[in-house]
Structures are given as C-alpha cells and as structure tokens.
Protein backbone atom coordinates (compact mmCIF):
# COMPACT_ATOMS: atom_id res chain seq x y z
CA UNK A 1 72.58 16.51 -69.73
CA UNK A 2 69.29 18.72 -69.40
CA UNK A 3 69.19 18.75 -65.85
CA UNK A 4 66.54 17.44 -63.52
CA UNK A 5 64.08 20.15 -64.57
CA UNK A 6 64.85 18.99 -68.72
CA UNK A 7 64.14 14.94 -67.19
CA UNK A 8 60.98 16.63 -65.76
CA UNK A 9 59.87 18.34 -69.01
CA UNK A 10 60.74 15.14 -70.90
CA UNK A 11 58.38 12.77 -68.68
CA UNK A 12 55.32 15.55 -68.66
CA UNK A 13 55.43 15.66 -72.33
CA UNK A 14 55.93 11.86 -73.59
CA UNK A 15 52.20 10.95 -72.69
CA UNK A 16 51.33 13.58 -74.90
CA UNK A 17 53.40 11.85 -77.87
CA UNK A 18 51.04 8.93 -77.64
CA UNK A 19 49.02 10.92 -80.03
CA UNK A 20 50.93 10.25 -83.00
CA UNK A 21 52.21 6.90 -81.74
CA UNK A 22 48.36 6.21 -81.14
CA UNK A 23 47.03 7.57 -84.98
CA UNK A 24 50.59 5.19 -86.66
CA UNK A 25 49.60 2.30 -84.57
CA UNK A 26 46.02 2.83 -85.31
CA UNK A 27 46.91 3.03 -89.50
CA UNK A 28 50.10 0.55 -89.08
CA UNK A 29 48.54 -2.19 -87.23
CA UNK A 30 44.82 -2.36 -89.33
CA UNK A 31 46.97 -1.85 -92.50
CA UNK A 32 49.18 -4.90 -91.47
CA UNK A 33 45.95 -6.89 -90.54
CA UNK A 34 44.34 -6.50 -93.58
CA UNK A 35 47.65 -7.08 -95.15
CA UNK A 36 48.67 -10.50 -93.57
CA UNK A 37 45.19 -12.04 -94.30
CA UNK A 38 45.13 -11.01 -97.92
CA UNK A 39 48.61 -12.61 -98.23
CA UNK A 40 47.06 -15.34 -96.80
CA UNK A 41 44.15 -15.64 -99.29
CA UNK A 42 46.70 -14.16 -102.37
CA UNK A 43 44.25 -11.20 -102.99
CA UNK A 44 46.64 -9.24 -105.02
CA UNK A 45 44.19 -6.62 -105.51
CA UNK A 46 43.94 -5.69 -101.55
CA UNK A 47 47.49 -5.75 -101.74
CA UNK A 48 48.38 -3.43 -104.26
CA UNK A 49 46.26 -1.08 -102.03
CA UNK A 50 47.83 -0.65 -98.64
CA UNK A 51 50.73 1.61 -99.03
CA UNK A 52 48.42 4.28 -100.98
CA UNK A 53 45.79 4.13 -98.51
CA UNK A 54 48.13 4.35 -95.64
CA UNK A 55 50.21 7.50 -97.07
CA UNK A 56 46.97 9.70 -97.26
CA UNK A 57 45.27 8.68 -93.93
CA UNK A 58 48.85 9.52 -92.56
CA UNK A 59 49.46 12.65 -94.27
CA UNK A 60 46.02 14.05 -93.16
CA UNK A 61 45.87 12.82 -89.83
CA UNK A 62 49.37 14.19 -89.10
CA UNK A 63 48.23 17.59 -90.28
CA UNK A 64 45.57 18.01 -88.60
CA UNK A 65 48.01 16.74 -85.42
CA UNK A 66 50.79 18.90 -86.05
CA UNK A 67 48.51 22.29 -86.23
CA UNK A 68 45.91 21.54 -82.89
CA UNK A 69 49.49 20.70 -81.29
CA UNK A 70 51.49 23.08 -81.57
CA UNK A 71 49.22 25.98 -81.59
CA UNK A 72 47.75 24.72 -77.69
CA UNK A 73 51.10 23.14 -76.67
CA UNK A 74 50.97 25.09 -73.50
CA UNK A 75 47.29 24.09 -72.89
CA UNK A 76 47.80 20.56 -73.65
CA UNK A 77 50.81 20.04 -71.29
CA UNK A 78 48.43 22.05 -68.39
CA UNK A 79 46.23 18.60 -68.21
CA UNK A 80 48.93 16.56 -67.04
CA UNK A 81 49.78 19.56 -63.90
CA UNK A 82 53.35 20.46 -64.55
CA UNK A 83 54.11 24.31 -63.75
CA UNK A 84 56.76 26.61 -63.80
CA UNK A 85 60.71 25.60 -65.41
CA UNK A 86 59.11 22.26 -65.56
CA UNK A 87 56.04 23.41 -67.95
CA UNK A 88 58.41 26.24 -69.95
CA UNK A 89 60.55 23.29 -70.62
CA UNK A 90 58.56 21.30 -71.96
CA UNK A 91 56.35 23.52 -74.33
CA UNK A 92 59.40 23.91 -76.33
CA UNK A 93 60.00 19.96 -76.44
CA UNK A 94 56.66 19.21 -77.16
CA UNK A 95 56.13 21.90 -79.88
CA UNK A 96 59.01 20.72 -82.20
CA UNK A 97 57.98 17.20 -81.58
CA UNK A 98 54.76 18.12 -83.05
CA UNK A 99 55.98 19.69 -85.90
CA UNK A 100 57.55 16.37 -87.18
CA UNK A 101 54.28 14.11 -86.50
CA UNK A 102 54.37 13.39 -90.07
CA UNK A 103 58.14 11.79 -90.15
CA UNK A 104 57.26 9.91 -87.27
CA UNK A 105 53.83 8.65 -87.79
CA UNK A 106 54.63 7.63 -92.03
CA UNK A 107 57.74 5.60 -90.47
CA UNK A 108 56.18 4.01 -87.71
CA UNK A 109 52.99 2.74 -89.40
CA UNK A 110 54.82 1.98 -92.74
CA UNK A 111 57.29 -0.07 -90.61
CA UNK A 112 54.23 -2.10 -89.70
CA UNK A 113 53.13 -2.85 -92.87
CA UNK A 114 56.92 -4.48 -93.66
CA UNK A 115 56.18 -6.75 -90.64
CA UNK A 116 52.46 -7.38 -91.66
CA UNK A 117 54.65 -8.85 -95.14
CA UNK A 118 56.58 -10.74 -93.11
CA UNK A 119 59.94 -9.04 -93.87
CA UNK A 120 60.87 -8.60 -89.69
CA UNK A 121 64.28 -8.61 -90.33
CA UNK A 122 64.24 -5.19 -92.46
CA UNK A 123 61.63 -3.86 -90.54
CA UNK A 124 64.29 -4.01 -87.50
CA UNK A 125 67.40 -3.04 -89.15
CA UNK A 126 65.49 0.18 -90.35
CA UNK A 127 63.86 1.08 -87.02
CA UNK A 128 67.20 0.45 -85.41
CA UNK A 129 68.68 2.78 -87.29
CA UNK A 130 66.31 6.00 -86.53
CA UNK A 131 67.12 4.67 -82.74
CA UNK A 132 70.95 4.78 -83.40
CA UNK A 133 70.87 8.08 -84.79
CA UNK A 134 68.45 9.36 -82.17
CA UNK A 135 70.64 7.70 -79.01
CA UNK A 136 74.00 9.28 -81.01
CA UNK A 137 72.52 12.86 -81.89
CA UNK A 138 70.88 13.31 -78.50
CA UNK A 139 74.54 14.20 -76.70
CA UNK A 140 76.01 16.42 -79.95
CA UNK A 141 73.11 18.65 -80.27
CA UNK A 142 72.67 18.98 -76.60
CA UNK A 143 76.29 19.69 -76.38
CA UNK A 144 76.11 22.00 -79.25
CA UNK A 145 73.37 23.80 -78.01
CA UNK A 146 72.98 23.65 -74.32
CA UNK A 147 75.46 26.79 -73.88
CA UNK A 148 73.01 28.31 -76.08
CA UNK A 149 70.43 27.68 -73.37
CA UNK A 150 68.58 25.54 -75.78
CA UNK A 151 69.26 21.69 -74.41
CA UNK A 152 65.84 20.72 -74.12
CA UNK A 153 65.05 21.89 -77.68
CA UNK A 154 68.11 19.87 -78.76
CA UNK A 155 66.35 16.37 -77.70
CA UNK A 156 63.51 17.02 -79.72
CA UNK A 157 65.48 17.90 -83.05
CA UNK A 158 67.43 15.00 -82.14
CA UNK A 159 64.38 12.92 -82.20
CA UNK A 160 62.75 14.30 -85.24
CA UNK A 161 65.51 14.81 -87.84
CA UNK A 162 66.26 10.71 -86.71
CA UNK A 163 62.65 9.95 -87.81
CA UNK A 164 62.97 11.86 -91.16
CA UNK A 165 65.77 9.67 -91.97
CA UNK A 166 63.66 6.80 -91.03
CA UNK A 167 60.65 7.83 -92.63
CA UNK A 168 62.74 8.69 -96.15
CA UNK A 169 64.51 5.06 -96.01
CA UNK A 170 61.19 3.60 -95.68
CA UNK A 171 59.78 5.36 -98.29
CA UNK A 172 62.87 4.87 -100.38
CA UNK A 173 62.49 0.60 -99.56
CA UNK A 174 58.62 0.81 -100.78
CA UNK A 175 59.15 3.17 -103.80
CA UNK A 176 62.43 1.29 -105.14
CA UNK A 177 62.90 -2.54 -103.47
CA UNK A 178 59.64 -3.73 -102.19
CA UNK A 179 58.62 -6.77 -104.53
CA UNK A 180 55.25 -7.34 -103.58
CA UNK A 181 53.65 -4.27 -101.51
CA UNK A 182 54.29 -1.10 -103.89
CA UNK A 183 53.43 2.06 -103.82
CA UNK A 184 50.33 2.23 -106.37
CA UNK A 185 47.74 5.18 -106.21
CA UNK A 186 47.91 7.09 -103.37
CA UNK A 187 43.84 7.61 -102.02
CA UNK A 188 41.13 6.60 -99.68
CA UNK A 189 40.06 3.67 -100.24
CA UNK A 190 36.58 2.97 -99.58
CA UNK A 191 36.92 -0.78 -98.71
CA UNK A 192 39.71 -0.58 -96.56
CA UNK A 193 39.51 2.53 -94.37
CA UNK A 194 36.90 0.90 -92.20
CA UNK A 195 38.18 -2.29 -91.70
CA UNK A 196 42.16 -1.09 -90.74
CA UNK A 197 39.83 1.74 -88.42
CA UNK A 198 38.12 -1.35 -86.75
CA UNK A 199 41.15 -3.29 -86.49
CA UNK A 200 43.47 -0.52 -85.57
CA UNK A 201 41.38 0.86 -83.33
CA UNK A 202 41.93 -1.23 -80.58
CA UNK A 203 45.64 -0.62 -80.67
CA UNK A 204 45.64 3.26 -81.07
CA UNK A 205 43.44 3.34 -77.82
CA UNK A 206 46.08 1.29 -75.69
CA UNK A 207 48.11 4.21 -76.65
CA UNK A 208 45.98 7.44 -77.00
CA UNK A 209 44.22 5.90 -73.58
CA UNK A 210 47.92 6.05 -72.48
CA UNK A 211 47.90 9.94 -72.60
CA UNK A 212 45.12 9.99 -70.58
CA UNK A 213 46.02 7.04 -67.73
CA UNK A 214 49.61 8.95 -67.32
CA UNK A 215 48.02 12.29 -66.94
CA UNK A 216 45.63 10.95 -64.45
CA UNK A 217 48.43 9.71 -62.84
CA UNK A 218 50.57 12.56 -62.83
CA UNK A 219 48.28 14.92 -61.31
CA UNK A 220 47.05 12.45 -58.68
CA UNK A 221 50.47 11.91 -57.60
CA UNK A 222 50.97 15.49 -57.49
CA UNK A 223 48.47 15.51 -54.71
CA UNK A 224 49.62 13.16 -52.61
CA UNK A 225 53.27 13.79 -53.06
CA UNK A 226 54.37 16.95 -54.76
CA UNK A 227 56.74 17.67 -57.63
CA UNK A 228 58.97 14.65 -56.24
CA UNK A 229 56.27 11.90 -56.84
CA UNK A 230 55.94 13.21 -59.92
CA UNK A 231 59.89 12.93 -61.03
CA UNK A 232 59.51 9.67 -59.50
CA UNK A 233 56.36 8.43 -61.29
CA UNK A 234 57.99 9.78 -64.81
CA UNK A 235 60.64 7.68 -64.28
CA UNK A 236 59.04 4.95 -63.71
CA UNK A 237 57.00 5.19 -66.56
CA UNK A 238 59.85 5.94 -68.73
CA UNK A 239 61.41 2.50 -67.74
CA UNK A 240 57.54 0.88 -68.19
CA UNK A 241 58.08 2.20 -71.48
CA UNK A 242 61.17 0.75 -72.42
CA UNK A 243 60.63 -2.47 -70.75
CA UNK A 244 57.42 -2.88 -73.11
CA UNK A 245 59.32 -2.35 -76.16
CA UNK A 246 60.63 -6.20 -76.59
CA UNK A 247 57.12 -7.58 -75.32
CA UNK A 248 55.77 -5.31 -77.98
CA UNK A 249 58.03 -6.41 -80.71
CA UNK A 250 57.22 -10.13 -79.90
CA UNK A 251 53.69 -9.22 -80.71
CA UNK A 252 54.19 -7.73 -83.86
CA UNK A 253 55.87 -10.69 -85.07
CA UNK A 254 53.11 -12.41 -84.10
CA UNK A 255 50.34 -10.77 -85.66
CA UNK A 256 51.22 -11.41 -89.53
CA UNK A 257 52.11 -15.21 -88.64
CA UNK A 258 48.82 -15.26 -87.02
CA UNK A 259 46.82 -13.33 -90.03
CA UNK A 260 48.77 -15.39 -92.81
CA UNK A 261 47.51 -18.37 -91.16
CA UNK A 262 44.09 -17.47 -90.03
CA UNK A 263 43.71 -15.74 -93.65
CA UNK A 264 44.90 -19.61 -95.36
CA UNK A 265 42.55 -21.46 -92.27
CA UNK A 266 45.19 -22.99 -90.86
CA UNK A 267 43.53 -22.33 -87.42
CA UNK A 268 46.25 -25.38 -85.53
CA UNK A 269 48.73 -23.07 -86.50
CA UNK A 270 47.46 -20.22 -84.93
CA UNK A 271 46.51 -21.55 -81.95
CA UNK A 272 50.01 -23.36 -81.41
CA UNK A 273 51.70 -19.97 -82.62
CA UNK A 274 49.54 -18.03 -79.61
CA UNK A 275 50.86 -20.78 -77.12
CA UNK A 276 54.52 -20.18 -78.44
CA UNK A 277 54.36 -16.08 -78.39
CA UNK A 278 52.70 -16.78 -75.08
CA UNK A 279 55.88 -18.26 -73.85
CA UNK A 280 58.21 -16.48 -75.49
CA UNK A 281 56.82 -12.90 -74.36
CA UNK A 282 56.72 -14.11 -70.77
CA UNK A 283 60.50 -15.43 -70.93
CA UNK A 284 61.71 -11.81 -72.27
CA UNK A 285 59.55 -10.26 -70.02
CA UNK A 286 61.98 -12.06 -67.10
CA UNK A 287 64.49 -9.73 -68.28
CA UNK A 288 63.37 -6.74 -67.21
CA UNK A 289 61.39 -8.18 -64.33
CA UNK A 290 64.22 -9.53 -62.15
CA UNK A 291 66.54 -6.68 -62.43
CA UNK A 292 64.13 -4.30 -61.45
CA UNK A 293 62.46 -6.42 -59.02
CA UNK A 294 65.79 -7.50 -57.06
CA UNK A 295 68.22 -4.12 -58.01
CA UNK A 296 65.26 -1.31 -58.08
CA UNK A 297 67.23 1.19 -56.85
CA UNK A 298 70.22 0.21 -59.71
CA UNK A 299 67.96 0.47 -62.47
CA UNK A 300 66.13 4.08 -61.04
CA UNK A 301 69.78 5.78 -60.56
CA UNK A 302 69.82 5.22 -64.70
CA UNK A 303 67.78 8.23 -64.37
CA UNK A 304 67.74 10.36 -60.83
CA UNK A 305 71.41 11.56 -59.79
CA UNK A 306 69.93 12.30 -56.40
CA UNK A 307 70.40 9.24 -54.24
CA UNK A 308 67.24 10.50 -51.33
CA UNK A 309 64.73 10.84 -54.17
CA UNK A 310 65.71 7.33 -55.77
CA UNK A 311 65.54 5.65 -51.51
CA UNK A 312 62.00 7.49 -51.17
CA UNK A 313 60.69 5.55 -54.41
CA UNK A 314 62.26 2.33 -54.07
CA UNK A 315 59.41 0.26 -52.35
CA UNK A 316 56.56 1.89 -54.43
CA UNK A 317 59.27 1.08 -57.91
CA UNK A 318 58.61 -2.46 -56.91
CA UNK A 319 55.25 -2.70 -56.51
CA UNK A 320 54.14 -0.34 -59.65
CA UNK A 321 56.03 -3.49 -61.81
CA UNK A 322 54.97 -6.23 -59.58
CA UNK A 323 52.78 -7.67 -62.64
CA UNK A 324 55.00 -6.80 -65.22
CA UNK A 325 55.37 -10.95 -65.84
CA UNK A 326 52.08 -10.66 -66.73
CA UNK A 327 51.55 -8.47 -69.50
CA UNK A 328 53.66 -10.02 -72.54
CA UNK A 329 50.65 -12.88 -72.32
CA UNK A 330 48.03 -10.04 -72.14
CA UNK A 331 49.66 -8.52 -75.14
CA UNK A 332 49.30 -11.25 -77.27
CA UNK A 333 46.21 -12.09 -77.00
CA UNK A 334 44.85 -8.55 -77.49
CA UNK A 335 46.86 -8.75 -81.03
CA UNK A 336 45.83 -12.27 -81.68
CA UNK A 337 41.94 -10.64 -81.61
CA UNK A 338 43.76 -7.84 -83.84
CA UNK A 339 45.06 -10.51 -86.41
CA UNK A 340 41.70 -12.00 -86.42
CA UNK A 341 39.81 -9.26 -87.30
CA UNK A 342 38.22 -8.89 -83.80
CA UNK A 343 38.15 -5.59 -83.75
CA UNK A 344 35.44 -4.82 -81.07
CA UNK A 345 36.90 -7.66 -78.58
CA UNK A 346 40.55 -6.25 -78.86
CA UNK A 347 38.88 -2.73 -78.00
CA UNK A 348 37.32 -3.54 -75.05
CA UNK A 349 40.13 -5.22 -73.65
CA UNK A 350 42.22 -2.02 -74.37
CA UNK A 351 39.24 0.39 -72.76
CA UNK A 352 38.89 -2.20 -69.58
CA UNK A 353 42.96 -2.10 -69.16
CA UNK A 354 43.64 1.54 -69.92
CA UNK A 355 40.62 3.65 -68.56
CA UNK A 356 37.93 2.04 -67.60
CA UNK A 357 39.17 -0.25 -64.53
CA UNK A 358 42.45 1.93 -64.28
CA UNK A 359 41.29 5.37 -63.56
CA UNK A 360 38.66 4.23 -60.52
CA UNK A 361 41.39 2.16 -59.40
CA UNK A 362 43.94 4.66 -59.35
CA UNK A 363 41.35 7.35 -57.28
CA UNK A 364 39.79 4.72 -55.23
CA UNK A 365 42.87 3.11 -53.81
CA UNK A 366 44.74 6.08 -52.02
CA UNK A 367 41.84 6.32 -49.98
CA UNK A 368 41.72 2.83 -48.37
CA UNK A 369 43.56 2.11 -45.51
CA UNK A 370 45.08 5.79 -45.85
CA UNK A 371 47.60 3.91 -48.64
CA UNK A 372 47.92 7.47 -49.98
CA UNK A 373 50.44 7.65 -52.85
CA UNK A 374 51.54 4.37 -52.52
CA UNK A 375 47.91 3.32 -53.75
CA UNK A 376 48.81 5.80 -56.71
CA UNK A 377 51.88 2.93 -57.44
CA UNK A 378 49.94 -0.01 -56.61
CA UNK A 379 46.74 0.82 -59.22
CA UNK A 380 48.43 -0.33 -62.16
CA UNK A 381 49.44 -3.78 -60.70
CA UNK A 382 46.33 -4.44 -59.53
CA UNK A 383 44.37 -3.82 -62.67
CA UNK A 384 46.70 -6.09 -64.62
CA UNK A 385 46.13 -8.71 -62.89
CA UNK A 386 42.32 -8.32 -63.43
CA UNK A 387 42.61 -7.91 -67.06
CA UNK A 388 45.12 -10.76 -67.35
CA UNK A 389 42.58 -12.97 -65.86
CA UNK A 390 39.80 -11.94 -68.28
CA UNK A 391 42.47 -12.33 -71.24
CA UNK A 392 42.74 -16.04 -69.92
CA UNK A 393 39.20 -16.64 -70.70
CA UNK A 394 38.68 -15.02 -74.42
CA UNK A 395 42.13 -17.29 -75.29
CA UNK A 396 40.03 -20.19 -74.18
CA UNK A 397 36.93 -19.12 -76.34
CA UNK A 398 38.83 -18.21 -79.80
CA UNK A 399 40.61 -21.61 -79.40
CA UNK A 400 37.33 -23.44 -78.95
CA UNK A 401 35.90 -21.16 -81.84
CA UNK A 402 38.51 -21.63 -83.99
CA UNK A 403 38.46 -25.67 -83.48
CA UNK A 404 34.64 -25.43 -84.43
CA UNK A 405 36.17 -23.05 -87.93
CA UNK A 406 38.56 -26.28 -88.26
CA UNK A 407 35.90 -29.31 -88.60
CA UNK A 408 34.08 -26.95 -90.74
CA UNK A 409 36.64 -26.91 -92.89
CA UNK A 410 37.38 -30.41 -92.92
C-alpha cells in the first residue's frame, strides 16, 4: 500500500528498531531470570522487586532512546546506505517510531516478566492483541492518509498507538490482577540491576548486534548489486524475522521452566526440558523451512509485486535460509545459559553469531571464487552452522556440570 519505495524505507529502518527491542529484551529477559529462580527458591523479597526496578530502567533508557533518535534520525539511517525517496521515507518512519520507544519497550519487557511467572497464556493473549490492532490499523490509516501523501507515516502510528494499548493493558494486569508480582516501589535497585544487566545482556546483543549485522549487510549488498539487492536482502530479512518469531516464543517458554527448576535444583528436569525445547523448536522450525525452501519464489511475491526482481533472488532466497533448521536448537541453548545465570557464556555465543564470525564472513566470502553477492546470501548460513556446532558442545558441558550439581545435592 506504500509502494516499493515505502517497502524500501520500511526494511532500511527495522534494523534500526533493534534498539529498543535490544534495551526490552535486555531488561525483560534478566528481569524474568532473576524472576523464575527466585520463584524457584520462594524469595518473596526479590519478587516484590522486579516490576519497580524494571519500570525505571525502562523509563530512563527509553528517554535517553527516544531523544539521540529522533534528533539524528537522518544520520542514523545514513549507516545502513539508503539514499534518496528511499532515505526521505524512512526518516519519517523511523522518527515517530522513536518517539513511542517507551510504549514499546515497557510492553515488551513487562510481557517477559509475565512469562518469567509462568503465566504464558496471558502473556500471549496480550501481545496478540497489540499485533491484531497493529495488522488491522496498518490498512485504515494508510488508507486514511496516503491521499494525504503521508502513507509511510501511517505505518508507524499504526505501530505505536498498537503498543500504547499494549503497554497500558499490561500495566493495567500488574497494577490491578497480578497476584504475586506487583507493582511495589518503583527504583533502582542495587542488587538487581547488575545481575538482570549480566543476564540480559546476552540477549540485547543478539538484537542490538542485529542493527549492526543488517547494516553491514545492506551496504555490502549495495556494492555488489545496487538498490535491487538491497529490496531483495530486506525482504529476506523481513521473512528471517518473522520466521524467528515462533522459535523465539518456544524459548521464552523455556527459560522460566528452566529457572524455576534450576532455582528448586531440580537439574533432571532441566536437562530433559532442554532436550524437549530442543525438539520442539526444530519441529516448528520445519514450518517455515519447507515452504520457503521448496516454494521460494511463493513466499518472496508476499512482498515484491515485480515478478523479474523476485526470479533474480530466488536461488540466493534459498541459500540465505539453508540453516534455518538449525537455529531453534541454537536458540535454546543460548537461553538455557540465560536461565542459568550464565551470563558471560550466553554473551559470547551472541558476539561469535552476530559480529564477530558474521561480519568477516560476510566481507571475506564475495571475494572467493568471484561468488560476489551471492557470498553476501551465503554468509549467514555458513556462520550458523559454525555456531550451531559450538552450541553442541557447551549443551554437553552444562549437562555434565549440572549432573556433578545433582550428586552434590544428593
């Protein structure tokens, strides 16, 4: 509805909207760590401090987000090389999105704290419905206001007044109904700030480090291919996106089941609940995989009208997700060193996966055997399957470590 230019602006800007997802994830996931295993050792008194602790490191950090954002929106969206209708589009996206970091960061990391409680079924049913409202205001406001020449800037409101609503019902849930996880005093709190940092850490970076891997991307693919590649390469990573969603949600079910139990030393548990989200993510992850495996050029039309720009990207489509199988096993065990308070493990991992094996990959490739752009495609396969290797092995060594934690105990 916003034209292939809007799509354009749309994919340039969403790495950029890892920072907030990145600073919730961060606060969400260490608060639900800390969370999980205090449920697990009934230390009411950690408890009662979560939700206070969590409002003030998100108010701040939003702020401080929402001000260096908008004010070098144009700046910020240089790094990842879009220019002209592409760029102008997409400063006025990006700018509004900015303005509501604090709706969508309180949501989304409060939302994680409901699952670190165990309540997964709420947690859904409220997340689903700032996706509803998002998915049913995103064709009335651009309708409204495309003739207005303002359809791109109709997305983002879209987006953000769908995260107020989600951020107020959430708020509404822990101020009114929540039984055990209230709203007490809302501060820093000494003891906890550096453990959920630790802890969350490792998660923000797999999405900050996001920003950074995409815009590497972009701009590399820009100089291989053009403005095309780089339509083609959004797209792609828009579908990445939404294929990791499920894989993602089976991991935050996960982590609470594994704190709770690591938190009670029931370390059998654990390990046999690893085994099962091991499974579990892999089988989901079939869903996307075959489709976009065996119909490529099906699932890209979703998104590119133009049927010669979806033909020219069908081979390298393939091969960017040839390793997608891989990654709901990968997942897990980065949050199973999450749950377990292994907070300098599950960073690494993220570092290795997101920057530190990606972007050599992703310059080095091109250049042998004159593979050109599509060693742009193949860079992310090939460091998954490297990192899923390495993931293999720390399984293996918590296990072990945690059988050694059981005979203590015994």
């Amino acid at each position: 509805m916003v034209g292939t230019a809007g799509v354009g602006a749309v994919s340039v800007s969403y790495p950029f909207t890892l920072i907030n997802n990145g600073l919730a994830i961060m606060v969400g996931v260490g608060s639900a760590s800390v969370l999980s295993r205090a449920i697990g050792k009934k230390d009411q008194a950690t408890v009662d401090k979560i939700m206070g602790n969590l409002i003030m490191m998100i108010a701040v950090c939003s702020l401080i987000i929402t001000v260096i954002g908008t004010v070098f929106t144009r700046q910020i969206l240089l790094l990842s090389g879009a220019s002209g209708e592409t760029l102008s589009l997409a400063v006025k996206y990006l700018r509004i999105v900015f303005l509501g970091s604090v709706f969508v960061n309180f949501s989304q990391a409060a939302n994680m704290v409901m699952r670190g409680e165990g309540l997964l079924k709420r947690a859904m049913t409220i997340m689903g419905i700032g996706a509803v409202l998002n998915i049913v205001l995103d064709p009335i406001l651009i309708s409204l206001l495309n003739p207005l020449g303002m359809g791109i800037e109709a997305a983002a409101y879209a987006t953000i007044f769908s995260q107020f609503v989600q951020a107020a019902i959430t708020l509404w849930y822990f101020v009114k109904k929540s039984k055990n996880v209230r709203i007490c005093k809302i501060r820093f709190e000494r003891t906890l700030v550096p453990e959920i940092v630790g802890v969350g850490i490792s998660a923000m970076l797999m999405q900050v480090t996001t920003l950074l891997q995409q815009t590497v991307l972009y701009n590399i693919a820009a100089n291989y291919g053009g403005d095309t590649w780089q339509t083609l390469l959004g797209v792609a990573l828009r579908i990445q996106s939404f294929a990791f969603i499920p894989v993602w949600g089976i991991s935050q079910g996960f982590q609470p089941a594994a704190g709770t139990n690591y938190g009670a030393k029931q370390y059998d548990r654990v390990k046999t609940l690893a085994k099962v989200f091991m499974i579990g993510a892999t089988l989901v992850s079939l869903l996307f995989y075959i489709p976009i495996e065996l119909a490529p050029k099906a699932v890209m039309s979703l998104f590119i009208t133009d049927p010669a720009i979806v033909d020219q990207g069908v081979a390298n489509f393939r091969i960017f997700f040839s390793s997608y199988i891989l990654q709901g096993s990968m997942i897990v065990i980065i949050t199973l060193l999450q749950a377990l308070g292994r907070a300098k493990k599950a960073s690494i991992m993220s570092l290795l996966r997101q920057i530190v094996l990606f972007i050599p990959c992703v310059m080095i490739l091109p250049m042998i055997a004159d593979m050109g752009i599509r060693g742009v495609w193949a860079a992310p396969a090939v460091v998954d399957v490297i990192i899923f290797i390495i993931c293999a092995g720390i399984a293996v060594i918590e296990f072990r470590r945690m059988s050694l934690l059981k005979k203590e105990v015994c």
